[in-house]
N, C-alpha and C. Protein backbone atom coordinates (compact mmCIF):
# COMPACT_ATOMS: atom_id res chain seq x y z
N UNK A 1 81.04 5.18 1.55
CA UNK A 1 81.28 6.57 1.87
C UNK A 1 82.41 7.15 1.03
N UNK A 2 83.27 6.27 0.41
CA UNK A 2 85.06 6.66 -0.11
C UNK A 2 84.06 7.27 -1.09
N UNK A 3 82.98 6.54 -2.10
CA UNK A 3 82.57 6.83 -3.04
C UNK A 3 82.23 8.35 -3.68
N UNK A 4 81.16 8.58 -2.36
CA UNK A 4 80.64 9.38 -2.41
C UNK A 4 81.64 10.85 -2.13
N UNK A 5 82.44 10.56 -1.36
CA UNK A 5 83.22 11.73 -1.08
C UNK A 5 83.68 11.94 -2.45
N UNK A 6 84.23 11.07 -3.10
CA UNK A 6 85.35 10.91 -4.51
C UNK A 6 84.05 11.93 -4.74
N UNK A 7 82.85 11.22 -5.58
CA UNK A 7 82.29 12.12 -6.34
C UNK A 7 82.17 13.51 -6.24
N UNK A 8 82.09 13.77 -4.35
CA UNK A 8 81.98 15.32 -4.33
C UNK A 8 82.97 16.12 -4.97
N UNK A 9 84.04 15.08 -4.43
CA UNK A 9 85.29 16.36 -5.28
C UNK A 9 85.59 16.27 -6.75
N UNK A 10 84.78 14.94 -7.44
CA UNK A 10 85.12 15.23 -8.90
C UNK A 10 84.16 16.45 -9.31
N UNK A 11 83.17 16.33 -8.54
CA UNK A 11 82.37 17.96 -8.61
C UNK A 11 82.38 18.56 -8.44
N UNK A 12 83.09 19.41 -7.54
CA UNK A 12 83.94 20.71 -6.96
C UNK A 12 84.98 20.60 -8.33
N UNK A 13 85.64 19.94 -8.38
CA UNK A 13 86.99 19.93 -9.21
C UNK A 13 86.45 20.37 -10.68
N UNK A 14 85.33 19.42 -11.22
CA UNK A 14 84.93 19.96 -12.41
C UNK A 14 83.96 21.34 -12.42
N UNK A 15 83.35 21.87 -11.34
CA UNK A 15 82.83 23.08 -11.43
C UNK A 15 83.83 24.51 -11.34
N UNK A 16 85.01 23.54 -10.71
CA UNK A 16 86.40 24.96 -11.08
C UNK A 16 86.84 25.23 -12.35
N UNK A 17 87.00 23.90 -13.16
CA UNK A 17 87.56 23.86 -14.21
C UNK A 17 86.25 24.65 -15.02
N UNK A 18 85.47 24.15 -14.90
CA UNK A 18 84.28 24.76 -15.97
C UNK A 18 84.29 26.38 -16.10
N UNK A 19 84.51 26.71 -14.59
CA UNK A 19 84.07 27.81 -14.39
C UNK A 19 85.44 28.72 -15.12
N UNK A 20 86.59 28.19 -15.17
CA UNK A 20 87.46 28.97 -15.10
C UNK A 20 87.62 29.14 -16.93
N UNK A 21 86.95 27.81 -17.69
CA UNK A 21 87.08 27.99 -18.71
C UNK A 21 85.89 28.54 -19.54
N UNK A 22 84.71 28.90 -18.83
CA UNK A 22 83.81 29.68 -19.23
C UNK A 22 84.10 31.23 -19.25
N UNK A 23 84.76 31.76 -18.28
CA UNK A 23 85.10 33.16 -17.61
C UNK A 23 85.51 33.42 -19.26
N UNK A 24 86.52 33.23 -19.72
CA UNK A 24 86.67 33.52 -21.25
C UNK A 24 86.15 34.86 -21.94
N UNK A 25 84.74 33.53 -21.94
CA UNK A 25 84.07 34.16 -23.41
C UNK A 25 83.15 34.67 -22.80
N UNK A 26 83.49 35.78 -24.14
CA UNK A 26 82.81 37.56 -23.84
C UNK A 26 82.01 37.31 -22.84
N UNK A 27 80.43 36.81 -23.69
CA UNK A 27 79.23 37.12 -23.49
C UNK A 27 78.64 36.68 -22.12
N UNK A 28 79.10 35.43 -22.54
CA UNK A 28 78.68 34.36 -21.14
C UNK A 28 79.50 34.09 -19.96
N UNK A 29 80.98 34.39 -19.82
CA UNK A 29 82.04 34.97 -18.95
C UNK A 29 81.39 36.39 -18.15
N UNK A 30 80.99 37.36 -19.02
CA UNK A 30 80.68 38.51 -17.90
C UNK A 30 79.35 38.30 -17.36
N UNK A 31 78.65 37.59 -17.81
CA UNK A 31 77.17 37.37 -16.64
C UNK A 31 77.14 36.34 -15.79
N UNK A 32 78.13 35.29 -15.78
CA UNK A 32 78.76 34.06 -15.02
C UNK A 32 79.63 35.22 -14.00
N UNK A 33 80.35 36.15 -14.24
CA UNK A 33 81.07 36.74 -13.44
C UNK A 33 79.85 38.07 -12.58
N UNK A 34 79.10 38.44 -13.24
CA UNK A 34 78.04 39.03 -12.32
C UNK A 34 77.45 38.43 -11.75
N UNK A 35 76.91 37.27 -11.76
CA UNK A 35 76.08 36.29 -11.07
C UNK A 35 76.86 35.81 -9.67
N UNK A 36 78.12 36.03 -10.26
CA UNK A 36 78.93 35.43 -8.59
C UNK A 36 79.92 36.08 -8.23
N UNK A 37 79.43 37.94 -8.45
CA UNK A 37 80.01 38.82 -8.00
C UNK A 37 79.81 38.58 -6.25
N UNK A 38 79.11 38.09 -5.64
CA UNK A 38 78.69 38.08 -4.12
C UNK A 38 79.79 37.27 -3.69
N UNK A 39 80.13 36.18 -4.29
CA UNK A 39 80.85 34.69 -3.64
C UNK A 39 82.26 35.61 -3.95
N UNK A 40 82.53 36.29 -4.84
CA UNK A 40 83.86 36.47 -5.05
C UNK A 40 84.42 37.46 -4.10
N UNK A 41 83.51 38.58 -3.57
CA UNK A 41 83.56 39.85 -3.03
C UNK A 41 84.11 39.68 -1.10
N UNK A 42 82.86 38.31 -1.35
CA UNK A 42 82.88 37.32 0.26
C UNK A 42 84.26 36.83 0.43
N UNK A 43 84.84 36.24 -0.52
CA UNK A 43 85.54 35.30 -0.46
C UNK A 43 87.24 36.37 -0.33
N UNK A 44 87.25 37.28 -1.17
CA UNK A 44 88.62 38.18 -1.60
C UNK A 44 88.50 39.60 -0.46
N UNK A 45 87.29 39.77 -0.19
CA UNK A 45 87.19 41.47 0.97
C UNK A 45 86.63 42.03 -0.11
N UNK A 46 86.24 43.60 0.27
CA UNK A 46 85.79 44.32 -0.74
C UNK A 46 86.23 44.75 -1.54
N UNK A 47 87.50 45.36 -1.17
CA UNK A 47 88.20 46.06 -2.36
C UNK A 47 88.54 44.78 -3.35
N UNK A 48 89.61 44.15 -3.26
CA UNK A 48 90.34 43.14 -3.90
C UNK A 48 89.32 42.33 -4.57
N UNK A 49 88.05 41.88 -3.82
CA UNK A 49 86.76 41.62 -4.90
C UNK A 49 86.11 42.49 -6.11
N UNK A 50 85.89 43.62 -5.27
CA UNK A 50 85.30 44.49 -6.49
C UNK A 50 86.72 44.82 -7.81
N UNK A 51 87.52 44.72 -7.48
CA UNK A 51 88.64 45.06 -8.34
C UNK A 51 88.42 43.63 -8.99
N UNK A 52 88.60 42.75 -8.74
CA UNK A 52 88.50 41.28 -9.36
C UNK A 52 87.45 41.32 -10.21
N UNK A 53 86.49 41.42 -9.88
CA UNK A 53 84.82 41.56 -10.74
C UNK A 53 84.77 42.40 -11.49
N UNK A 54 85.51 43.39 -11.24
CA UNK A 54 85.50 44.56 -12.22
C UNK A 54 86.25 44.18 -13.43
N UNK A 55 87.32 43.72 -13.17
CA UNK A 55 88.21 43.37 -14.29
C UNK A 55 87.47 41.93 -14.92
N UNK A 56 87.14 41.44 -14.59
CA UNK A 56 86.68 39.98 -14.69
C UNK A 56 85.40 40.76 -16.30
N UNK A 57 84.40 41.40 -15.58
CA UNK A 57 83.09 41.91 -16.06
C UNK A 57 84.07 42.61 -17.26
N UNK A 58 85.15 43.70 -17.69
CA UNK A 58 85.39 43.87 -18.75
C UNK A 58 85.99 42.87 -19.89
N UNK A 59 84.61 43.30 -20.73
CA UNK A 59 84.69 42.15 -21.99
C UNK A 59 86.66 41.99 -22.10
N UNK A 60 87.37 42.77 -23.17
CA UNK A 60 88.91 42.17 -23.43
C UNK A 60 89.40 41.89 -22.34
N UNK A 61 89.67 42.97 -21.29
CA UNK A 61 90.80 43.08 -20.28
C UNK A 61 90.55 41.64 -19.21
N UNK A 62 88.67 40.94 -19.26
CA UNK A 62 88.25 40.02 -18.23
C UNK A 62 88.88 38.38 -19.16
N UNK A 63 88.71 38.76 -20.92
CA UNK A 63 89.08 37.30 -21.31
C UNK A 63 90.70 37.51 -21.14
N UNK A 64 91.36 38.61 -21.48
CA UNK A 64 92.90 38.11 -21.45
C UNK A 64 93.43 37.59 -19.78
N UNK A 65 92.54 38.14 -19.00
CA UNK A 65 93.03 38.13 -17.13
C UNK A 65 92.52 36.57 -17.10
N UNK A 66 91.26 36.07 -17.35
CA UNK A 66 90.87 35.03 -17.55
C UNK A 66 91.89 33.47 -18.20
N UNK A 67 92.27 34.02 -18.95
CA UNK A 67 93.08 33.18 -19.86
C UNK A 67 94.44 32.87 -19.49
N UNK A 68 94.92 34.12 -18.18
CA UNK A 68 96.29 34.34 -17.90
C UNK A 68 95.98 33.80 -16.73
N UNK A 69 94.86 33.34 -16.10
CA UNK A 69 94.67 32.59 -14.93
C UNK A 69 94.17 31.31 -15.00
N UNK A 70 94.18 30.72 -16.41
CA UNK A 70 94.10 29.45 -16.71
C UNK A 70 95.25 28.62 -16.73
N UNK A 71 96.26 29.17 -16.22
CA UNK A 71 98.26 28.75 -16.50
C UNK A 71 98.64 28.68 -15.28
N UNK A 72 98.40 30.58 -14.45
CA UNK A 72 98.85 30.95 -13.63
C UNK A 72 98.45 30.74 -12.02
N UNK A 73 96.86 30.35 -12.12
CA UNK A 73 96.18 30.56 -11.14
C UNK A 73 95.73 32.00 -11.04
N UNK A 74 95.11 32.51 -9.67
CA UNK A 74 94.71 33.80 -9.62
C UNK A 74 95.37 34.88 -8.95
N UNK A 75 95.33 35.76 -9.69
CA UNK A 75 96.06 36.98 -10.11
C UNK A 75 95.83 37.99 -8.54
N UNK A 76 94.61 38.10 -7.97
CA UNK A 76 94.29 38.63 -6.88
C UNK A 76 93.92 37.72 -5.67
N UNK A 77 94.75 37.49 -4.71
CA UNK A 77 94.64 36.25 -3.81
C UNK A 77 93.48 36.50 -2.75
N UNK A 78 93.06 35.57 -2.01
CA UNK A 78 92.03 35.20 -1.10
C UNK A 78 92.41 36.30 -0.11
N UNK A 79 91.31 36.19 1.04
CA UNK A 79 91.67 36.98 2.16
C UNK A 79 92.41 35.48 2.96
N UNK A 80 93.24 35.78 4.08
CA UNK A 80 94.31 35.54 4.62
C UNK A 80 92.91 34.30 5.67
N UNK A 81 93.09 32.82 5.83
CA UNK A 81 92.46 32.47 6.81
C UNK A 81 92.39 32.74 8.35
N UNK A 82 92.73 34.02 8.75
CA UNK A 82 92.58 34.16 10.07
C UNK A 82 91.68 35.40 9.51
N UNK A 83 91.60 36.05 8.86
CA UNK A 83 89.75 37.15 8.66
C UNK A 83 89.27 36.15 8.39
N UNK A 84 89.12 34.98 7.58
CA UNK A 84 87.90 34.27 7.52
C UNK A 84 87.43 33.64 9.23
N UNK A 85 88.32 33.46 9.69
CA UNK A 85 87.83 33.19 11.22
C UNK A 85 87.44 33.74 11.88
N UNK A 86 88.22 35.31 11.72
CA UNK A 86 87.21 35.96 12.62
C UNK A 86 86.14 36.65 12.55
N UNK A 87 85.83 36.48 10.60
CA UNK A 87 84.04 37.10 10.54
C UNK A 87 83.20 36.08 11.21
N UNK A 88 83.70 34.73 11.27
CA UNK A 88 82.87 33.57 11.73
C UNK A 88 82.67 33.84 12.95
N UNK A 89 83.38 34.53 13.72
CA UNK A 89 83.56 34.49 15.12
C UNK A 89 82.59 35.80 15.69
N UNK A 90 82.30 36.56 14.80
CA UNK A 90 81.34 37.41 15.30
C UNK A 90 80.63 37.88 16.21
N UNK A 91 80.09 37.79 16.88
CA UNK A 91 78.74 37.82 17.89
C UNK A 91 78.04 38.28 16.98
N UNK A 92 76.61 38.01 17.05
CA UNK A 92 75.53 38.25 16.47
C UNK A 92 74.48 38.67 17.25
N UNK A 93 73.89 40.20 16.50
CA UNK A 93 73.42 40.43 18.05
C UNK A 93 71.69 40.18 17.52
């Protein structure tokens, strides 16, 4: 089981790194960043997502933000884990 866990996270771990060093370039950075405009939007709220994606999706302003979050980490932070709890907590009707 140790195994298998290890592997999950060398795969999480290398799909961050990939991802963060793809965001970059031009071409293939802004359709990698449209493609997971949903996960980012989910993950940050609306505003602070769409502002993220937005900047992300412009070709210069997305590789230099990109590149400055390959050092820094990210520039526009998560939503706070108590909204993630309480969209979970919902009722569903």
């Amino acid at each position: 089981m140790a195994a298998g866990l290890r592997r999950r996270l060398l795969r999480a771990g290398g799909w961050r790194v990939a991802k963060r060093l793809i965001k970059p370039i031009p071409v293939v950075g802004t359709v990698m960043v449209i493609g997971l405009a949903g996960h980012e939007i989910r993950k940050k709220g609306w505003l602070r997502g769409a502002v993220h994606v937005g900047l992300d999706a412009t070709p210069v302003v997305g590789t230099a933000k990109g590149l400055l979050e390959l050092f820094t980490g990210d520039l526009i932070p998560d939503k706070g884990p108590e909204k993630l709890v309480r969209q979970k907590q919902l009722p569903s009707k």
